[in-house]
N, C-alpha and C. Protein backbone atom coordinates (compact mmCIF):
# COMPACT_ATOMS: atom_id res chain seq x y z
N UNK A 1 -1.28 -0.17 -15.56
CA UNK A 1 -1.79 1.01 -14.88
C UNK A 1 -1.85 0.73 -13.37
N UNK A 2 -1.27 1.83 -12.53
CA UNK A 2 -1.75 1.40 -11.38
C UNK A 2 -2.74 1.57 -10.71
N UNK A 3 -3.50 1.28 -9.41
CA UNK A 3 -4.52 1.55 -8.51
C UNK A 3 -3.90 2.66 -7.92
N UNK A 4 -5.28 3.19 -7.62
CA UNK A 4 -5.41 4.17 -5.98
C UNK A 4 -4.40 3.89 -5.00
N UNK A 5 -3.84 4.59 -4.66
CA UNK A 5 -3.25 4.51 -2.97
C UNK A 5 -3.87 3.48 -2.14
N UNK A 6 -3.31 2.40 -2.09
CA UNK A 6 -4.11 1.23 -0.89
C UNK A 6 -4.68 0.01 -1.56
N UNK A 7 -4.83 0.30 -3.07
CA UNK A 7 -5.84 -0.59 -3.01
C UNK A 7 -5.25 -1.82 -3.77
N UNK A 8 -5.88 -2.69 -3.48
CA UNK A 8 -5.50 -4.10 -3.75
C UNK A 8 -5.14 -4.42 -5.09
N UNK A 9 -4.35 -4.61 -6.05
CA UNK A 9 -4.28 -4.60 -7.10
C UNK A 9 -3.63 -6.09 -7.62
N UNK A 10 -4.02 -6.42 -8.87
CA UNK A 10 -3.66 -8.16 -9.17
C UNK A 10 -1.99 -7.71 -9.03
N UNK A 11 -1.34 -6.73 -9.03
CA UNK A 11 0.20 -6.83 -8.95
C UNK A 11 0.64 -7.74 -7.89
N UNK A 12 -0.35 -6.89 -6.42
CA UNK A 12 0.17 -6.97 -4.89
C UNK A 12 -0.55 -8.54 -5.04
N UNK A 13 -1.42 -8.95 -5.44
CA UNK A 13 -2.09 -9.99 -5.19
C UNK A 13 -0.75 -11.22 -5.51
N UNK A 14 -0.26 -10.68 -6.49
CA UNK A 14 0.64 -11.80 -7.19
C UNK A 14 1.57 -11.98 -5.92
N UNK A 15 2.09 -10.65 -5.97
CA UNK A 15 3.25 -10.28 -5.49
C UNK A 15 3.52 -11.04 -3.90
N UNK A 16 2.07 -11.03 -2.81
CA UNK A 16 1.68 -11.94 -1.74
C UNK A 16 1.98 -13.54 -1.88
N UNK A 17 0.92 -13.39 -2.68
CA UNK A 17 0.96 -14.81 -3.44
C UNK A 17 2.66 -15.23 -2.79
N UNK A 18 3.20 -14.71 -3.96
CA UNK A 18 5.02 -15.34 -3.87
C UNK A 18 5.31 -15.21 -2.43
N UNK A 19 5.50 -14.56 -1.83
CA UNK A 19 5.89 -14.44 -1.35
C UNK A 19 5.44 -15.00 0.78
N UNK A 20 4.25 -15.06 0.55
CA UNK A 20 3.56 -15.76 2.09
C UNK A 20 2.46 -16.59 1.56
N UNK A 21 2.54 -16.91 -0.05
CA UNK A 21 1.77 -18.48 -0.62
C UNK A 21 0.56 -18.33 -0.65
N UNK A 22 -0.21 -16.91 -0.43
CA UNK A 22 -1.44 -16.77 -0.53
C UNK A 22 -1.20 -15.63 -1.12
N UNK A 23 -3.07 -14.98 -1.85
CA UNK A 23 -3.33 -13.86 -1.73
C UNK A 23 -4.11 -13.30 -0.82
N UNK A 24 -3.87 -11.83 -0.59
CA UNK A 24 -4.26 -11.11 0.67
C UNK A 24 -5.81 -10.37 0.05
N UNK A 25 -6.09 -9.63 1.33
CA UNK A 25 -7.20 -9.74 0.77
C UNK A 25 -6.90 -7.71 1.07
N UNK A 26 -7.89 -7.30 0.58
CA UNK A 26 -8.03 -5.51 0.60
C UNK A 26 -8.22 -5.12 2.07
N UNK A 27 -8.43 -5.65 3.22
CA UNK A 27 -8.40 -5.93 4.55
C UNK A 27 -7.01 -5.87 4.70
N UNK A 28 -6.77 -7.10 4.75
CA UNK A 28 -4.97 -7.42 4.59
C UNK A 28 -4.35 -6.08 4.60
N UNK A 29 -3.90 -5.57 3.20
CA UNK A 29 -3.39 -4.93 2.77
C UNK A 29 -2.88 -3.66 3.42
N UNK A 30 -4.76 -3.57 3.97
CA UNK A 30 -4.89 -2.05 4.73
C UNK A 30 -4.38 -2.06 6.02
N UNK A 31 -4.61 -3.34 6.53
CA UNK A 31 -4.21 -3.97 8.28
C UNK A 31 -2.82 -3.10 8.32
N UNK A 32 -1.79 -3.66 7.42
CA UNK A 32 -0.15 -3.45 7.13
C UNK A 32 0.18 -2.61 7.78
N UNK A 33 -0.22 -1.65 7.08
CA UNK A 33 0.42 0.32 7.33
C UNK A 33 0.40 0.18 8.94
N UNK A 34 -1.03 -0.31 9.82
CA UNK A 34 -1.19 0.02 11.40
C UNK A 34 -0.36 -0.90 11.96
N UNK A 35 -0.19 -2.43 11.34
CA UNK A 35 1.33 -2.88 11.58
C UNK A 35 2.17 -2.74 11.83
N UNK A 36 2.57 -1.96 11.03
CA UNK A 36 4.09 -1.60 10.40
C UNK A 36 4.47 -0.12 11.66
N UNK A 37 3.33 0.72 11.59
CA UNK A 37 3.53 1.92 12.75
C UNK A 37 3.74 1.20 14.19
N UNK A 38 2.87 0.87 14.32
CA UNK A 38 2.78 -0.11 15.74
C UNK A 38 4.58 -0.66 16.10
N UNK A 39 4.70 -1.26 15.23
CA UNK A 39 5.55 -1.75 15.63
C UNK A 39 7.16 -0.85 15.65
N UNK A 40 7.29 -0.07 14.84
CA UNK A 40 8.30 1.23 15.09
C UNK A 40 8.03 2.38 15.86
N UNK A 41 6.76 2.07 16.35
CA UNK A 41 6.24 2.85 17.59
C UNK A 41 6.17 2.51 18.84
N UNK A 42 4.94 2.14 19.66
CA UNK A 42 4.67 1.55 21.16
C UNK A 42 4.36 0.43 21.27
N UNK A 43 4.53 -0.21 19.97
CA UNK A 43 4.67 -1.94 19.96
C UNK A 43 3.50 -2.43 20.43
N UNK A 44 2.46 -2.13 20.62
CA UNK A 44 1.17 -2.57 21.47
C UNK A 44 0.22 -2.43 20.57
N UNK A 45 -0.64 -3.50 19.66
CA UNK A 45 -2.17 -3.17 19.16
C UNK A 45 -2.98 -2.51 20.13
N UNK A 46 -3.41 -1.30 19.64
CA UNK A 46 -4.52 -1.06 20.69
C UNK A 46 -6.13 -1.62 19.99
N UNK A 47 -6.56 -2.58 20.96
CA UNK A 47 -7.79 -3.11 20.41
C UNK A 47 -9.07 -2.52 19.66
N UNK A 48 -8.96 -0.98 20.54
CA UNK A 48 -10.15 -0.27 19.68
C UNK A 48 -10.28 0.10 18.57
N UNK A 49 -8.99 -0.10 18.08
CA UNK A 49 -8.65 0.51 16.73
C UNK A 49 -8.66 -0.42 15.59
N UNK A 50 -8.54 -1.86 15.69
CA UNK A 50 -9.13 -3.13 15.14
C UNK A 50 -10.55 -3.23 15.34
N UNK A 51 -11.07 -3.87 14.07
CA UNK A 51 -12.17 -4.81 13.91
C UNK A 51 -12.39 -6.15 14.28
N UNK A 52 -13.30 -6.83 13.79
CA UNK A 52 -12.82 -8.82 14.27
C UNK A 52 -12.29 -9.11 13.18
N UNK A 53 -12.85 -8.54 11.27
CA UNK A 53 -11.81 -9.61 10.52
C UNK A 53 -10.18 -8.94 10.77
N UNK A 54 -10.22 -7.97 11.25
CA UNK A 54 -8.29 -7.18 11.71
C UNK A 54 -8.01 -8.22 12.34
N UNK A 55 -8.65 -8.55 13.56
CA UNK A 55 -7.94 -9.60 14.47
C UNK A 55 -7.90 -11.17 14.07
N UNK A 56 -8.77 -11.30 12.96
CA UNK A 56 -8.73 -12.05 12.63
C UNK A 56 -7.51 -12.53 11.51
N UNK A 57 -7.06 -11.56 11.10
CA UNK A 57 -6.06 -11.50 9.82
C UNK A 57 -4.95 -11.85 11.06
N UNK A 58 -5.44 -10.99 12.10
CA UNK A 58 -3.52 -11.11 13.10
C UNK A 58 -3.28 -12.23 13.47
N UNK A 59 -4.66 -12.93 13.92
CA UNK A 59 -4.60 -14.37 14.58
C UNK A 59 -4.00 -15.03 13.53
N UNK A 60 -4.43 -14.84 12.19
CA UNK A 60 -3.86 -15.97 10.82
C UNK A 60 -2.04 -15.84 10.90
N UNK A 61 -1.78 -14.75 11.21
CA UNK A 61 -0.30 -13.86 10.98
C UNK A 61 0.52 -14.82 12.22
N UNK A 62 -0.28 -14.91 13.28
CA UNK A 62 -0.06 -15.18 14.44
C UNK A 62 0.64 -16.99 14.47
N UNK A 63 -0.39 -17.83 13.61
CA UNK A 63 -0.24 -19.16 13.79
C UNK A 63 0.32 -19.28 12.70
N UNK A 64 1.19 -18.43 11.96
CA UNK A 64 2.05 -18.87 10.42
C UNK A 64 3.45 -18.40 11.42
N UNK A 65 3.00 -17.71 12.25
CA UNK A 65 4.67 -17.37 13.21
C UNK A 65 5.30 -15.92 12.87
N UNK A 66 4.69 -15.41 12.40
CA UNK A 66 5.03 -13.85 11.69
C UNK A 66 4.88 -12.73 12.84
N UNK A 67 4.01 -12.94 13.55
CA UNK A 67 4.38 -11.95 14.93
C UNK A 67 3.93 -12.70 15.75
N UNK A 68 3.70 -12.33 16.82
CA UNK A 68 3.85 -13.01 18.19
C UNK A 68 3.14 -11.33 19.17
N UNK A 69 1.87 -11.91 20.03
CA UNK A 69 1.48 -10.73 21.32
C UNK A 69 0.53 -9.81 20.39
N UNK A 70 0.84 -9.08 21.26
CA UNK A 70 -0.68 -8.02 20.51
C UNK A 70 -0.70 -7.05 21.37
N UNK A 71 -2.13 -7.08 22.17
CA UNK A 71 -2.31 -5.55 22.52
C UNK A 71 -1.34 -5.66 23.99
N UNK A 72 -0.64 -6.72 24.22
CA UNK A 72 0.32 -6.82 25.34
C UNK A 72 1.90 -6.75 25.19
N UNK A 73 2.04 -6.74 23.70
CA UNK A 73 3.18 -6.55 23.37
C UNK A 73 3.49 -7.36 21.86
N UNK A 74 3.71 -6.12 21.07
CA UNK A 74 4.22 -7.03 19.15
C UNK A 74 5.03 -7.14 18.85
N UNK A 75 5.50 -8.03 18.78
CA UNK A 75 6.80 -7.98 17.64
C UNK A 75 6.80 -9.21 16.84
N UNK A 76 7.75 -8.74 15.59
CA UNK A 76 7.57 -9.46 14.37
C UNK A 76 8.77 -10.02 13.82
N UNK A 77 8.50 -11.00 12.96
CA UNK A 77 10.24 -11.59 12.51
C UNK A 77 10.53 -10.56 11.33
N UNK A 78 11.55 -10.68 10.93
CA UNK A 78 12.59 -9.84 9.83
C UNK A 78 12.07 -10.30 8.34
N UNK A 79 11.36 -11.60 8.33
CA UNK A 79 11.24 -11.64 7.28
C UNK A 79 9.52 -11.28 6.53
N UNK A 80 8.75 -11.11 7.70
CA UNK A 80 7.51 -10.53 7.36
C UNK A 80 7.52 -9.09 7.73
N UNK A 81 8.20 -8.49 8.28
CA UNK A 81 8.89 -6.93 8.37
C UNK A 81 9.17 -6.77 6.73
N UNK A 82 10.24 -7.49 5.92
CA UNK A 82 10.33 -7.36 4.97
C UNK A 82 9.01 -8.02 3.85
N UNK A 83 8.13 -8.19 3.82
CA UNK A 83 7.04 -8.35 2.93
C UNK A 83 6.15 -7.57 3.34
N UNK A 84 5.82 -7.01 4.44
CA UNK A 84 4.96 -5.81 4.82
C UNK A 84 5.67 -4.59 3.80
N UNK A 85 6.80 -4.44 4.02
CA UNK A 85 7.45 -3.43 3.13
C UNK A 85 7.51 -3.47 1.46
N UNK A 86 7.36 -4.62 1.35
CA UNK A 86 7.63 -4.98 -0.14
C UNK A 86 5.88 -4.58 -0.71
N UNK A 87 5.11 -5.14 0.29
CA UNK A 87 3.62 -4.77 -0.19
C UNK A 87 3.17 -3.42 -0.29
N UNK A 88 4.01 -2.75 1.19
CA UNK A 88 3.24 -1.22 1.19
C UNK A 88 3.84 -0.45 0.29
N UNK A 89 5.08 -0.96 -0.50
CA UNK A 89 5.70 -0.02 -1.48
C UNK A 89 5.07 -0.11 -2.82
N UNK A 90 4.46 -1.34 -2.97
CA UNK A 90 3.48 -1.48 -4.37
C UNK A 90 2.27 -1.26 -3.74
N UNK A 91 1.74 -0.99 -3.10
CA UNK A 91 0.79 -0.40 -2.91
C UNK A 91 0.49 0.70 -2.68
N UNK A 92 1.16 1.41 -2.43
CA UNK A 92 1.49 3.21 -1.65
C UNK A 92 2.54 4.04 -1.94
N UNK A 93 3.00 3.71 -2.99
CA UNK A 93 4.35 4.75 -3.36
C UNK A 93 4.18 3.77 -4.95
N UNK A 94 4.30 5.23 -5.65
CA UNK A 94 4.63 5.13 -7.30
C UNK A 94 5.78 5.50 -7.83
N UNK A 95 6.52 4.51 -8.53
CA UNK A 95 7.63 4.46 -9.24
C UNK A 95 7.83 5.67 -10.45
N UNK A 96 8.82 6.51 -10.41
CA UNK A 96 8.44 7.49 -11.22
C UNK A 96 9.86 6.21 -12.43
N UNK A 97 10.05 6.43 -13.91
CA UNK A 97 10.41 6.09 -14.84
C UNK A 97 11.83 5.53 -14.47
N UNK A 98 12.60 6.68 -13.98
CA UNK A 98 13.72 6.91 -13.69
C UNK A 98 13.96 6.05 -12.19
N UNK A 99 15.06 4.84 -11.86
CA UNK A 99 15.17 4.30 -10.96
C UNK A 99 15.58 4.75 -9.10
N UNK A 100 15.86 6.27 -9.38
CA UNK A 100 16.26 6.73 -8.43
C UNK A 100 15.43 7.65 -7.75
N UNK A 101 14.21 7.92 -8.12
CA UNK A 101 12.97 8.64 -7.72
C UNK A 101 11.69 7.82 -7.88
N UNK A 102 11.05 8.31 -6.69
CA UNK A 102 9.42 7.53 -5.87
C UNK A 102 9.10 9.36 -5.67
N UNK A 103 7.93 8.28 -5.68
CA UNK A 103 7.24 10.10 -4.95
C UNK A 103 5.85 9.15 -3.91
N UNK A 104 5.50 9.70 -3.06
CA UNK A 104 4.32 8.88 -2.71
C UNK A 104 3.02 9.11 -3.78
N UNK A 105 1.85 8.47 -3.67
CA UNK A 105 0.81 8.32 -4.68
C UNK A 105 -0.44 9.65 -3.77
């Protein structure tokens, strides 16, 4: 069965796991989405819009080498671009039966 829209589920947990050797936390998860805009947008965290554990998740993101800058300028490597995506799709879009249709949740 799946979760709610967003929410942390032992799938995504696994699914982290494999893939950046930890699990994330429901923080984590949620951080992503403002990630993921940010960065196909004006590339700049704006600080007010983070918390301390947000910045704190970025700083972790930061010293594993996954992005680089912040509210002065973001960008990210290709391969945590691709696990941001892999997460927000099990987390935020439901698989309908049939392999060629999603619908969002």
């Amino acid at each position: 069965m799946r979760g709610k829209r967003g929410q942390l589920t032992d799938e995504i947990k696994q699914k982290a796991k494999e893939l950046l050797g930890y699990e994330i936390t429901q923080t984590e998860l949620r951080l992503m989405p403002y990630v993921q805009y940010v960065i196909v947008n004006e590339q700049r965290i704006d600080p007010k819009r983070i918390n301390q554990d947000e910045r704190e998740i970025i700083s972790k993101w930061r010293e594993a080498g996954y992005i680089e800058g912040g509210a002065s300028g973001l960008s990210i490597t290709k391969e945590f671009w691709e696990i941001i995506c892999e997460l927000l799709f099990q987390g935020y879009v439901d698989i309908e039966p049939r392999p060629h249709h999603w619908r969002l949740k």
